[in-house]
Protein backbone atom coordinates (compact mmCIF):
# COMPACT_ATOMS: atom_id res chain seq x y z
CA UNK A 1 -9.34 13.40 1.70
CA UNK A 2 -10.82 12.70 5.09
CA UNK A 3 -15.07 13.29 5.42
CA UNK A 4 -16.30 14.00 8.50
CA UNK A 5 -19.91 12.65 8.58
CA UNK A 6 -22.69 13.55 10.87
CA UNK A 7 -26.51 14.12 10.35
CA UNK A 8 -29.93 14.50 12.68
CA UNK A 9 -28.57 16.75 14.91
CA UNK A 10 -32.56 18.24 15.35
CA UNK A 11 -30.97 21.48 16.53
CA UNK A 12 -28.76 19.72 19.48
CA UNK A 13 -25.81 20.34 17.89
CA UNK A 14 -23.98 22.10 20.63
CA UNK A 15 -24.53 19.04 22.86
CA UNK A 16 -23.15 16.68 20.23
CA UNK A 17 -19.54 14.46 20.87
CA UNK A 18 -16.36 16.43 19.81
CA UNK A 19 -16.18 16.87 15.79
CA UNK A 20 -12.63 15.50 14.93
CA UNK A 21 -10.57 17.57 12.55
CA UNK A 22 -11.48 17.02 8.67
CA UNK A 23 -11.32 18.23 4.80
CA UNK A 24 -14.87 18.15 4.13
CA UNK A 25 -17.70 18.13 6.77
CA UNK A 26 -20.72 16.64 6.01
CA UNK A 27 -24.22 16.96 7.92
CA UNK A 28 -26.89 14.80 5.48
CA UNK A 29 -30.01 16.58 6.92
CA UNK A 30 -32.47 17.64 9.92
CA UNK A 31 -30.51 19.93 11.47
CA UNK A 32 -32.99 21.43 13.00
CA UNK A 33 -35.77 20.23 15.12
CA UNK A 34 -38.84 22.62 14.22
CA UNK A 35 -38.07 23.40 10.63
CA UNK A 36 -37.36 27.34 11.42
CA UNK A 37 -35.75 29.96 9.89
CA UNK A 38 -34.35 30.68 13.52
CA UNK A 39 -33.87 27.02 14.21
CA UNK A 40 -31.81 27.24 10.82
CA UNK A 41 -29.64 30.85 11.50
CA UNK A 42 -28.71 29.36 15.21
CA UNK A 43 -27.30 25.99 12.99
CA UNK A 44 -26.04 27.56 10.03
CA UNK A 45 -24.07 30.41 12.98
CA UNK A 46 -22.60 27.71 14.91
CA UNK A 47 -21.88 25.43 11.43
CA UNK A 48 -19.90 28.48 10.05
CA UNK A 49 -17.63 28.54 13.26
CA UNK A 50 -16.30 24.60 12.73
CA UNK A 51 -12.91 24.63 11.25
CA UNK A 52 -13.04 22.37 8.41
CA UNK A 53 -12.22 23.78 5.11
CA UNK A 54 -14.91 23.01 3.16
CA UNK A 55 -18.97 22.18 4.84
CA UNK A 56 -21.83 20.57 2.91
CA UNK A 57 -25.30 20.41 3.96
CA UNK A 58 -28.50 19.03 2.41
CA UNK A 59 -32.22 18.99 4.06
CA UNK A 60 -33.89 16.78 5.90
CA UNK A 61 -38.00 15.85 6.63
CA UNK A 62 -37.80 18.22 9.60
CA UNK A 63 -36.10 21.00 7.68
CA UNK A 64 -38.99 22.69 6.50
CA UNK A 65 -37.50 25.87 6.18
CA UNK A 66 -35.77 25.07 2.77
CA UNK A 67 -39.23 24.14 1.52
CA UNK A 68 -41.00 26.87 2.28
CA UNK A 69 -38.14 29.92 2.45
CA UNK A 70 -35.47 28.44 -0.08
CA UNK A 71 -33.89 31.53 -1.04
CA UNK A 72 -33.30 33.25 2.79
CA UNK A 73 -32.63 29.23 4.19
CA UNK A 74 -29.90 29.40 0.73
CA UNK A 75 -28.80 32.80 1.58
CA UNK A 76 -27.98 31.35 5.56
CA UNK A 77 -25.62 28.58 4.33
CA UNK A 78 -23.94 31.10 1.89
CA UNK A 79 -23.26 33.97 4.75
CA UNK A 80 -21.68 31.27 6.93
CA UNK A 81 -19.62 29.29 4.59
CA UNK A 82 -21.90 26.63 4.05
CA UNK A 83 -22.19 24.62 0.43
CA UNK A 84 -26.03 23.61 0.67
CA UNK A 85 -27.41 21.49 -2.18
CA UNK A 86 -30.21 20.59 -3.05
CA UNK A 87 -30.22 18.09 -6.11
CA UNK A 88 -26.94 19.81 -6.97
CA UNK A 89 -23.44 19.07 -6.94
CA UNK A 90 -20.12 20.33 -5.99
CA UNK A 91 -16.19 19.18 -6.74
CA UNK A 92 -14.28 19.50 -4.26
CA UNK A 93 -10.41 18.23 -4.79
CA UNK A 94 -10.56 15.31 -7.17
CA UNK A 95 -14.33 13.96 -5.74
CA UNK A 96 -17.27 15.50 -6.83
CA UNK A 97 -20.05 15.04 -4.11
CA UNK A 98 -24.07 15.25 -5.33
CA UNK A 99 -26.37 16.26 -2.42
CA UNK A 100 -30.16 14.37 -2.68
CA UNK A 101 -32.74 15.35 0.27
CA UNK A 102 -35.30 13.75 -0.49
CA UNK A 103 -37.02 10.17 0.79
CA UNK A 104 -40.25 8.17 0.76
CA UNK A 105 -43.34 9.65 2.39
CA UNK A 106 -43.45 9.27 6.15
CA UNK A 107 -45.60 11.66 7.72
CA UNK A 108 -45.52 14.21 4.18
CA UNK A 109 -43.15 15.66 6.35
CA UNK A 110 -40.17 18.34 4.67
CA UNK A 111 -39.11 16.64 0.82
CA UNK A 112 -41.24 13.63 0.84
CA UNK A 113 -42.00 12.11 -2.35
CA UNK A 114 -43.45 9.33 -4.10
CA UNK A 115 -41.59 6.72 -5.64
CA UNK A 116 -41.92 7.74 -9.55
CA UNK A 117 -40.62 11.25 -8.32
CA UNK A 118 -38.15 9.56 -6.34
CA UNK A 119 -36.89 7.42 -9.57
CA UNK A 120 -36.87 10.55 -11.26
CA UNK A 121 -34.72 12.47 -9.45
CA UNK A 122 -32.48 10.32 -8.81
CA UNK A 123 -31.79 9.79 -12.52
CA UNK A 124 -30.21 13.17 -12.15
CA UNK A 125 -27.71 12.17 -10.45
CA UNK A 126 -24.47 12.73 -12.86
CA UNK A 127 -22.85 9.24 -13.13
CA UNK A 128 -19.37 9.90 -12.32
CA UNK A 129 -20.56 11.36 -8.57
CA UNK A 130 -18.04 9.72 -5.98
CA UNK A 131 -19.80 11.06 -2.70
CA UNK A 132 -23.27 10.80 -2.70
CA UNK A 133 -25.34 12.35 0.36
CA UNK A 134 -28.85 11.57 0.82
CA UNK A 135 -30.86 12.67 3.93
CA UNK A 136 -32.57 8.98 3.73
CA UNK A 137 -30.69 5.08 3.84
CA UNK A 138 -31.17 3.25 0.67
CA UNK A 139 -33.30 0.21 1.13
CA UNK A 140 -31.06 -2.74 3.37
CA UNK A 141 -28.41 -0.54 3.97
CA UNK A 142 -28.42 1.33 7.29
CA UNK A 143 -32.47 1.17 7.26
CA UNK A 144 -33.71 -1.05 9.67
CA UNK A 145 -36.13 0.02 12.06
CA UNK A 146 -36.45 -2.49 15.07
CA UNK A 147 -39.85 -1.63 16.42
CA UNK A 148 -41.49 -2.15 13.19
CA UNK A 149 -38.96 -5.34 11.88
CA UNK A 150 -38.89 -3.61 8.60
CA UNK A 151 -36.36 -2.05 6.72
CA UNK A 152 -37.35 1.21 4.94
CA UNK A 153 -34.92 2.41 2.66
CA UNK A 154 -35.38 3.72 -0.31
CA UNK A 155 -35.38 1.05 -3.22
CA UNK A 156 -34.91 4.04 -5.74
CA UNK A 157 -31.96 4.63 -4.16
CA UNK A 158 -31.01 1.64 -3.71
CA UNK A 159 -30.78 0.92 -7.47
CA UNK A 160 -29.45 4.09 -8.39
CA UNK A 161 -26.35 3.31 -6.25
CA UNK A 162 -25.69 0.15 -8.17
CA UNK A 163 -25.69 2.26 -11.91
CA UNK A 164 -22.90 4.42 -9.98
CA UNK A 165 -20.10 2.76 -11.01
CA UNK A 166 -17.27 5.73 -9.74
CA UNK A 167 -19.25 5.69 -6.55
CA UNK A 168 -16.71 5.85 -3.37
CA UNK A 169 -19.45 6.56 -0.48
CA UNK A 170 -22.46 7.02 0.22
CA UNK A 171 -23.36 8.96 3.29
CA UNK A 172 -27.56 9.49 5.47
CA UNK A 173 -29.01 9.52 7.98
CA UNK A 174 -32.75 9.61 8.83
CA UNK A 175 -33.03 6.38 10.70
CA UNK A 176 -31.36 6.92 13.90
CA UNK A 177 -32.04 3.43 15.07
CA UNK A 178 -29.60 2.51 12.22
CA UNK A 179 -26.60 4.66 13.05
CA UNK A 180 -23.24 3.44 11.55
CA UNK A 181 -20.37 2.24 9.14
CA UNK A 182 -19.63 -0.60 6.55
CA UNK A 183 -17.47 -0.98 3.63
CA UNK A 184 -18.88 -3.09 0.78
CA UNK A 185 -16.38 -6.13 0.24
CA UNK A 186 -16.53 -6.46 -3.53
CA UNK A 187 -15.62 -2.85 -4.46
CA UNK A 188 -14.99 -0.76 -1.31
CA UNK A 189 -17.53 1.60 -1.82
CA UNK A 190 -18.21 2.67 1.74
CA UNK A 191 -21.81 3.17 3.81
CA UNK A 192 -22.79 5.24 6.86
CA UNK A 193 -25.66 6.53 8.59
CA UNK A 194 -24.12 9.29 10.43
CA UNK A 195 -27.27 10.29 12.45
CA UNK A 196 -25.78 12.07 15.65
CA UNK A 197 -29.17 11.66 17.47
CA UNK A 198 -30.50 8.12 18.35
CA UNK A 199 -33.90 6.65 18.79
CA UNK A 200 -34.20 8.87 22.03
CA UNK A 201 -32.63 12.32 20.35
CA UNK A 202 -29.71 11.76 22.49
CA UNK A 203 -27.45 13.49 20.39
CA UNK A 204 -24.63 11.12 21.35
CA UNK A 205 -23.07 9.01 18.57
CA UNK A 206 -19.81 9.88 17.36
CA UNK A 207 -18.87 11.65 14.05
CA UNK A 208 -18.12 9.24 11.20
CA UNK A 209 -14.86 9.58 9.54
CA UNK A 210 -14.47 8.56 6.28
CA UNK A 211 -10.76 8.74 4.78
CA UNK A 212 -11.01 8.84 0.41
């Protein structure tokens, strides 16, 4: 099965590089820029046109609308083809993906939380998930932030990745400065920050394909 991965498009999606053909496509949060329902219909339309079989989508901090309007920001995604979750998850083929928005505070921006909610969420995550899609980078993977020499991932997360032992990828964005792709070497469980926009919101890195 081959995962097409992007994420932080911040509503620049029609400027974005060419989305290569795919099974599943995957955008791991802020797809808009202002948080709007109209921000969010103008996605979700132009989402619902791609030709991929199967989309997934999960919130990010700027995607306030699916905070404060769930059920019409849900009923978007459903009118267009879009599988949004939200702490849920969905099989598709022989993988069954689990979609977790939320990160640590920064800004109490859209699905911020605190640590103890963070560890407590992410305990729901069923253990034989194979694609897990978080808006945020776990902590030292994907989440280092040069102009503050710090990595910021989530250490929640982090730890929660290492109980998931049918894990195949795991797939955020959030930290543009830390766009990109690795495969771990002991069990080839594979990593990417897909964030389309970088530092600048020039919505110019590439898609990342991930073949399962």
């Amino acid at each position: 099965m081959r995962l097409i991965c992007i994420s932080d498009t911040h509503s620049l999606h029609e400027q974005m590089p060419e989305i290569p053909d795919g099974d599943v496509l995957i955008h791991a949060g802020d797809c808009t820029g202002t948080g709007s329902l109209a921000a969010l219909s103008h996605f979700t339309e132009w989402f619902g046109t791609l030709p991929h079989q199967h989309k997934i989508l999960i919130a990010g901090n700027h995607d306030y609308c699916f905070e404060i309007y769930p059920k019409p920001s849900r009923e978007m995604c459903t009118e267009h083809g879009v599988t949004y979750l939200r702490g849920e998850a969905t099989r598709i083929g022989n993988l069954n993906f689990y979609g977790f928005p939320w990160q640590p505070i920064y800004r109490w921006m859209a699905f911020n939380a605190r640590e103890g909610e963070l560890r407590g969420r992410l305990q729901r995550v069923p253990d034989d998930t194979n694609v897990l899609i978080s808006h945020g980078p776990a902590f030292n993977v994907f989440d280092y932030v040069p102009s503050e020499r710090a990595h910021v991932g989530c250490h929640a997360l982090a730890n929660r990745i290492q109980e998931l032992n049918e894990l195949k990828a795991h797939i955020c964005g959030h930290i543009h400065e830390s766009y990109g792709f690795a495969v771990r070497e002991s069990d080839g469980v594979k990593f990417a920050n897909a964030s389309t926009c970088t530092e600048r919101y020039s919505p110019s890195n590439l898609p990342i394909v991930i073949d399962l």
